[in-house]
Protein backbone atom coordinates (compact mmCIF):
# COMPACT_ATOMS: atom_id res chain seq x y z
CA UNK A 1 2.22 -43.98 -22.30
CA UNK A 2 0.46 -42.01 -25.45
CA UNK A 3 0.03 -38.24 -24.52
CA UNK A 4 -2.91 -37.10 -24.01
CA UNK A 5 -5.38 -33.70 -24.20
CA UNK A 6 -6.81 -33.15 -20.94
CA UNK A 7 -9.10 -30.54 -19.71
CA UNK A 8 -9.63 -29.30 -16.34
CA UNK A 9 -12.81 -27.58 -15.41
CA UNK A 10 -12.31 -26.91 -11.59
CA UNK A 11 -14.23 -24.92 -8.73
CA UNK A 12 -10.82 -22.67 -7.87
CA UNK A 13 -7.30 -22.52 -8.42
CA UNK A 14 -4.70 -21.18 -6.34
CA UNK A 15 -3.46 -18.55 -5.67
CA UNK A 16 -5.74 -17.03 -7.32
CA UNK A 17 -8.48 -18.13 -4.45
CA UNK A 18 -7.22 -18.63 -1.36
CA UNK A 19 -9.29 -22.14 -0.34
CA UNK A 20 -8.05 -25.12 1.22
CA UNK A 21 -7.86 -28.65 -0.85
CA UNK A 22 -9.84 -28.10 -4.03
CA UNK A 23 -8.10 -24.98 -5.12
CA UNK A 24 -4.59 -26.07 -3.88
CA UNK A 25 -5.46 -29.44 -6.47
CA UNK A 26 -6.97 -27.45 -9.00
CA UNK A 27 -3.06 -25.96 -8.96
CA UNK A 28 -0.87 -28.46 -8.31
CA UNK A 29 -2.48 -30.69 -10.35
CA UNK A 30 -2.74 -29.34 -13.88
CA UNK A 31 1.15 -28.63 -13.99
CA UNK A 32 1.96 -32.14 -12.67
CA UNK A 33 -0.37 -33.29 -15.64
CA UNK A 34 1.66 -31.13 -18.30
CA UNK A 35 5.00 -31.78 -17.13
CA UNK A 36 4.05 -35.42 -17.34
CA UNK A 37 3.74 -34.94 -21.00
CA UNK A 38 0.01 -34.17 -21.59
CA UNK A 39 -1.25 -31.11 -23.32
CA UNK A 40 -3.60 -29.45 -21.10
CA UNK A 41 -6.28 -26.46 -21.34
CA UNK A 42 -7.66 -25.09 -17.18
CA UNK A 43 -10.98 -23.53 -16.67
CA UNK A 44 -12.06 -21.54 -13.41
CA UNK A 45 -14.74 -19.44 -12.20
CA UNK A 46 -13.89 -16.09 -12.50
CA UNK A 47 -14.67 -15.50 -8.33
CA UNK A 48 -15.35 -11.93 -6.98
CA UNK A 49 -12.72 -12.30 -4.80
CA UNK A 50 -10.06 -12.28 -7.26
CA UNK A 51 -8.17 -9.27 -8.01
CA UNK A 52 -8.13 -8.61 -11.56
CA UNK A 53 -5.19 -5.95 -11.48
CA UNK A 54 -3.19 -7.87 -9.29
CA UNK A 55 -3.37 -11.43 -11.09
CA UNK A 56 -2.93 -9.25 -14.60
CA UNK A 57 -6.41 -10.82 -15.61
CA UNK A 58 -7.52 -9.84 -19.07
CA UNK A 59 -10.69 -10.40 -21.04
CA UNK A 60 -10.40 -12.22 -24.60
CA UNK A 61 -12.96 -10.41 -26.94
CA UNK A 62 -13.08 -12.90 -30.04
CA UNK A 63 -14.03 -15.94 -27.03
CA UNK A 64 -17.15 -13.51 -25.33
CA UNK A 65 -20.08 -12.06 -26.21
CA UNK A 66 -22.19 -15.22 -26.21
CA UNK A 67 -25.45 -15.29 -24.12
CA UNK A 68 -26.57 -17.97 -22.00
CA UNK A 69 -30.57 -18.29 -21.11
CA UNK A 70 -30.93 -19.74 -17.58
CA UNK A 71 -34.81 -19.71 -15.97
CA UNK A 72 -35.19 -17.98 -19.32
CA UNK A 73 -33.38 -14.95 -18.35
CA UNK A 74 -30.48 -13.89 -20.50
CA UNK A 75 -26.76 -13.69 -18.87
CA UNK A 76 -23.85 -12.51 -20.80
CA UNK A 77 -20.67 -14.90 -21.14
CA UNK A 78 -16.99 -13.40 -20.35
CA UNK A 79 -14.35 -15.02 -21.09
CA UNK A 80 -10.86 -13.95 -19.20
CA UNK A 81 -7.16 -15.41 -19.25
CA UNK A 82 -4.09 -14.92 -16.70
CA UNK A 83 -0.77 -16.82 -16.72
CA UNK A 84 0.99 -18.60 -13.96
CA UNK A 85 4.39 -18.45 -15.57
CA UNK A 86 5.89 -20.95 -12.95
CA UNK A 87 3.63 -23.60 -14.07
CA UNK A 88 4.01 -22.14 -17.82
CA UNK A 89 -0.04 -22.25 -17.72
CA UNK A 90 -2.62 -20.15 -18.85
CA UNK A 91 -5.61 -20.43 -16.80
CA UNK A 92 -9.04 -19.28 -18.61
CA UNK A 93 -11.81 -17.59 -16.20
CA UNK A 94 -15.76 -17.89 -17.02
CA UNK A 95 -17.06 -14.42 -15.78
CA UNK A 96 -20.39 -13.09 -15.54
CA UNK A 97 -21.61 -9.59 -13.57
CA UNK A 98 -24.77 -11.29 -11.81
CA UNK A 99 -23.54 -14.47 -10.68
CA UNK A 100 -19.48 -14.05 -10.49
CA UNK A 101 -18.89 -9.78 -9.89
CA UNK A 102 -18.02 -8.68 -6.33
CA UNK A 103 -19.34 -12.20 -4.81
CA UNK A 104 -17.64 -15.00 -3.11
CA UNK A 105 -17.23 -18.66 -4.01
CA UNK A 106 -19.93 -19.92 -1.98
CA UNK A 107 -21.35 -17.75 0.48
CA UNK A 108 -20.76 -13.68 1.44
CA UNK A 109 -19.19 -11.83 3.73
CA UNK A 110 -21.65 -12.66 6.53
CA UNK A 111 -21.74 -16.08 5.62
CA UNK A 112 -25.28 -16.73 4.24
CA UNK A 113 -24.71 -19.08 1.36
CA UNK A 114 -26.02 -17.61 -2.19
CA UNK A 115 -29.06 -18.74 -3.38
CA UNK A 116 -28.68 -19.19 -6.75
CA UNK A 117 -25.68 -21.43 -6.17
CA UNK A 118 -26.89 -23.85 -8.91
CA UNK A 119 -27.58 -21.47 -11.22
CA UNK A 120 -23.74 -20.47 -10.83
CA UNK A 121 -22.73 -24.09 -11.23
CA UNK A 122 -25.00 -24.43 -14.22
CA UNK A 123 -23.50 -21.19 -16.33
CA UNK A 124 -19.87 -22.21 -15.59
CA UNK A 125 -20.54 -25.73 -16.89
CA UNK A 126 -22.19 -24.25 -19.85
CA UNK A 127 -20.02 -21.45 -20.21
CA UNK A 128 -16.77 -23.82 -20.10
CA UNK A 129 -18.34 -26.12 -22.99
CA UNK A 130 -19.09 -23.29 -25.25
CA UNK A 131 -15.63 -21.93 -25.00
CA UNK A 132 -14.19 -25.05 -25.83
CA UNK A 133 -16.32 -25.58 -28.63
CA UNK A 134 -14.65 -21.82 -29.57
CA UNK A 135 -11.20 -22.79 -29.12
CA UNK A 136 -11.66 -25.87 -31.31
CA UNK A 137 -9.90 -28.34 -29.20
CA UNK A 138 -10.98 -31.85 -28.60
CA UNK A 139 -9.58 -32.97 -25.62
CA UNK A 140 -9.49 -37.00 -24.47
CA UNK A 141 -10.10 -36.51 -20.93
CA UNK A 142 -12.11 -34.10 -19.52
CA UNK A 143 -11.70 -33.74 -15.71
CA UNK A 144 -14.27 -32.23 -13.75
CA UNK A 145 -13.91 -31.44 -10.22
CA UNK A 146 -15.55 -29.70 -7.68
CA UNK A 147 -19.20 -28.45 -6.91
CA UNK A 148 -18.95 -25.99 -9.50
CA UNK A 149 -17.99 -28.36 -12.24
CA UNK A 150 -20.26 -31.33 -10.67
CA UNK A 151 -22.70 -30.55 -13.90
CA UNK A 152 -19.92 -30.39 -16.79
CA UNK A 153 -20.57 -34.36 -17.58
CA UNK A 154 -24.54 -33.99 -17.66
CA UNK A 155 -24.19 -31.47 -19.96
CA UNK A 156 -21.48 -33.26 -22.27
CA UNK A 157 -23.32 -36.78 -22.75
CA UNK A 158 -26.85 -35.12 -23.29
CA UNK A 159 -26.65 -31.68 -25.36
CA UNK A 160 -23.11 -31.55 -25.96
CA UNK A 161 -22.47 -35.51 -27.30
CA UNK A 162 -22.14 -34.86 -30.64
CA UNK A 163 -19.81 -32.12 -30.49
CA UNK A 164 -17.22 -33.03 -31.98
CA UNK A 165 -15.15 -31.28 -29.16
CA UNK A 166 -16.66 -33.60 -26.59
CA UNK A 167 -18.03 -36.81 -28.54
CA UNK A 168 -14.91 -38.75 -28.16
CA UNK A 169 -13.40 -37.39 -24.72
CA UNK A 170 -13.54 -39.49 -21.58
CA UNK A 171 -15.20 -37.50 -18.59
CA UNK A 172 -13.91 -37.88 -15.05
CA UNK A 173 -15.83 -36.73 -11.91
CA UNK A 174 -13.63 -35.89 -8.83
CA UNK A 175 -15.44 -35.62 -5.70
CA UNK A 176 -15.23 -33.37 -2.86
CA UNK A 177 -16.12 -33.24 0.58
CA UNK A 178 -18.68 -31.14 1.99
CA UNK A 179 -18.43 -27.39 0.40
CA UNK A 180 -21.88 -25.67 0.79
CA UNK A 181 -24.41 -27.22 3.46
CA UNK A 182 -27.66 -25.58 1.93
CA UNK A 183 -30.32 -27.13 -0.16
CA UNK A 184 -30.39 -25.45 -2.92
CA UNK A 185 -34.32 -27.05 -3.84
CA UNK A 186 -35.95 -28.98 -6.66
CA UNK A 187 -37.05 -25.88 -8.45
CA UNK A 188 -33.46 -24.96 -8.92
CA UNK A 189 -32.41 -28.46 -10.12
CA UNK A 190 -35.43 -28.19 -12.82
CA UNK A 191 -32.98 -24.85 -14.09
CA UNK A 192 -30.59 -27.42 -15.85
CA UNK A 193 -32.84 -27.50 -18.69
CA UNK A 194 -30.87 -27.06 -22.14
CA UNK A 195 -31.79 -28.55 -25.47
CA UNK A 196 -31.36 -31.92 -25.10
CA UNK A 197 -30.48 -32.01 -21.29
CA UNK A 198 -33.62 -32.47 -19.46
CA UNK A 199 -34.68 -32.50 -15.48
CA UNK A 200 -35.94 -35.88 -16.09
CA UNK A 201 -32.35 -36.70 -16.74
CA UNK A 202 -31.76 -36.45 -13.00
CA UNK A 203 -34.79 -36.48 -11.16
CA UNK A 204 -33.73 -39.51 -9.69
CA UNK A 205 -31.33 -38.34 -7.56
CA UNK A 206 -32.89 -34.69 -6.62
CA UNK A 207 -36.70 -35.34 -6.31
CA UNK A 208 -36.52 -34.54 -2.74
CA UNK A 209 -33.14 -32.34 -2.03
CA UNK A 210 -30.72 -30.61 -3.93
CA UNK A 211 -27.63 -30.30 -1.80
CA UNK A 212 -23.94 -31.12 -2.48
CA UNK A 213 -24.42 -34.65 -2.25
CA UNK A 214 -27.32 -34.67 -4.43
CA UNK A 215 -24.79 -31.94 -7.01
CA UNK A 216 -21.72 -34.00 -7.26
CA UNK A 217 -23.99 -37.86 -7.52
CA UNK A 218 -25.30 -35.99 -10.82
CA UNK A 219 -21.75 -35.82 -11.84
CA UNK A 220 -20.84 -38.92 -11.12
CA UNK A 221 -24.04 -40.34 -13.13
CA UNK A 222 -23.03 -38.76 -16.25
CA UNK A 223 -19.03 -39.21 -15.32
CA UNK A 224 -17.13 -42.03 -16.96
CA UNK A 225 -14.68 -42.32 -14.14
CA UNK A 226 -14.64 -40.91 -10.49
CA UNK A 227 -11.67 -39.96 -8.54
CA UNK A 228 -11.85 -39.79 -4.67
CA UNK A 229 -10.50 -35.93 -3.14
CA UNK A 230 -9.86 -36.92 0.25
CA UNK A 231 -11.33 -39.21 3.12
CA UNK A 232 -13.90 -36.44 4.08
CA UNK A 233 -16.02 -37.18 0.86
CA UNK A 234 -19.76 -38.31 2.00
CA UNK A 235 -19.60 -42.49 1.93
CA UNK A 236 -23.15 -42.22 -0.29
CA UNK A 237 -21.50 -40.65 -3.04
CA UNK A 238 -18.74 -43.28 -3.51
CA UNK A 239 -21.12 -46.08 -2.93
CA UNK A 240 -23.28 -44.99 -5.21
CA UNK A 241 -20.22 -44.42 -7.77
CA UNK A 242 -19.56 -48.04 -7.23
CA UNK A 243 -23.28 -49.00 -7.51
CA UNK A 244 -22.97 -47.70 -11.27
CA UNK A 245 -20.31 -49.71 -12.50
CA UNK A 246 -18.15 -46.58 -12.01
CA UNK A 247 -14.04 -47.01 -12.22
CA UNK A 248 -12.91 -45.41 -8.81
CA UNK A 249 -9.86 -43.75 -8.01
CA UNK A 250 -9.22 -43.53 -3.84
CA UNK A 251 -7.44 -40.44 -2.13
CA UNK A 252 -4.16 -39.90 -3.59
CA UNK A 253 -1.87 -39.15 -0.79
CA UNK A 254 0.85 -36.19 -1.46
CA UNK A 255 1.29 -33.60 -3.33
CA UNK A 256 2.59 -35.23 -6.94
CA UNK A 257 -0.53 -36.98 -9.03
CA UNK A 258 0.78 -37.23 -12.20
CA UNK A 259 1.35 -40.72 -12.43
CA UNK A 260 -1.21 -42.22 -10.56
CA UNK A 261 -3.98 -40.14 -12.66
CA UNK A 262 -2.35 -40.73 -15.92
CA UNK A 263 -2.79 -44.56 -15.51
CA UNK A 264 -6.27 -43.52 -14.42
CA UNK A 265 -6.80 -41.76 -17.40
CA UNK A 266 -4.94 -44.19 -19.55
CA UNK A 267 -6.72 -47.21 -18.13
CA UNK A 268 -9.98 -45.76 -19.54
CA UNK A 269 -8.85 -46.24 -23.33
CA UNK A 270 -8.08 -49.64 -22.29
């Protein structure tokens, strides 16, 4: 099976947040990836709740500086890097003092959920693409996964589809079960206007709410592919999945992936 250039743009990695099944997949399943024979670049939300001293975090100058408008207010881009040198990976952090510094993944300490949620999901996805474009790599798959990612492949086949980072890559959305339980609104869906990436783009889905469900069926719109988490996942988003004409991956069971998403990847060159 050719080798290919996959990259991951997850919602947290372990150990570096301590979440249940996305992060513990955003880990495990990277390395398995590599060590299958793929080259592979990881992207993660640079969380509040990660230590920067303790997980020897550092920023990379020549990959920050950039500005991203959102609700036409200006947010600086930071880019950071760590190693996990048992995986032999280097995991690269999108960081930002409004939406990432001293602030949890999803809600704070008292457990009100953040408001601006989808403004978070929409700078990571935007802030992961630009990078990329940076680094100069082209991957073939690009494997989205998580809320926090769930607007990566609206972004690539609308602004981003000529890049010739992105134009030839094959984007896979993996779906999660329930992780906020707000509604985030309308208004805040309308914020994922970019250059050629309009609201009208997916009004059909979030005229009327804007929750997770709503989040993650965007993703799988724009997604070539969709991959299943776990049982938990809400029935409406796999149906509608299906309803598309989407390929669909079910739960892997255990803790190894690599072979059963590298024929999923592989089958979509086929």
């Amino acid at each position: 099976m050719k080798a290919k250039k996959v990259l991951f743009i997850t919602t947290g990695i372990a150990p570096f947040v301590q979440e249940e099944k996305t992060s513990l997949k955003g880990r495990i399943l990277p390395q398995t990836i590599q060590e299958y024979g793929h080259e592979i670049r990881t992207f993660t939300p640079k969380w509040g709740t990660i230590n920067e001293r303790r997980n020897q975090l550092h920023e990379v100058i020549r990959l920050s500086g950039m500005n991203l408008i959102i609700d036409d207010t200006d947010h600086p881009l930071i880019i950071k890097v760590a190693s996990l040198a048992s995986a032999r990976m280097q995991i690269y952090f999108i960081d930002n003092d409004d939406y990432f510094n001293k602030r949890g993944i999803i809600a704070d300490k008292e457990g009100k959920e953040y408001e601006d949620n989808g403004e978070r999901a929409i700078f990571y996805a935007r802030g992961v693409l630009e990078t990329v474009k940076k680094l100069k790599w082209a991957p073939d798959i690009i494997h989205c996964h998580g809320w926090a990612a769930a607007l990566a492949p609206l972004y690539i086949k609308t602004t981003y589809q000529d890049e010739p980072s992105f134009k030839n890559a094959k984007v896979v959305m993996e779906v999660s079960a329930k992780e906020f339980n707000a509604d985030m609104g309308v208004e805040c869906a309308k914020y994922v206007e970019y250059k050629e990436t309009h609201y009208d783009d997916i009004k059909d889905i979030c005229s009327e709410a804007y929750t997770h469900t709503e989040l993650e069926k965007v993703g799988v719109k724009f997604a070539d592919a969709v991959i299943v988490e776990d049982t938990d996942v809400d029935p409406s988003i796999i149906e509608y999945a299906k309803s598309l004409g989407r390929p669909v991956l079910d739960p892997v069971q255990g803790d190894s992936f690599n072979k059963e998403y590298s024929e999923f990847y592989e089958s979509l060159y086929e």
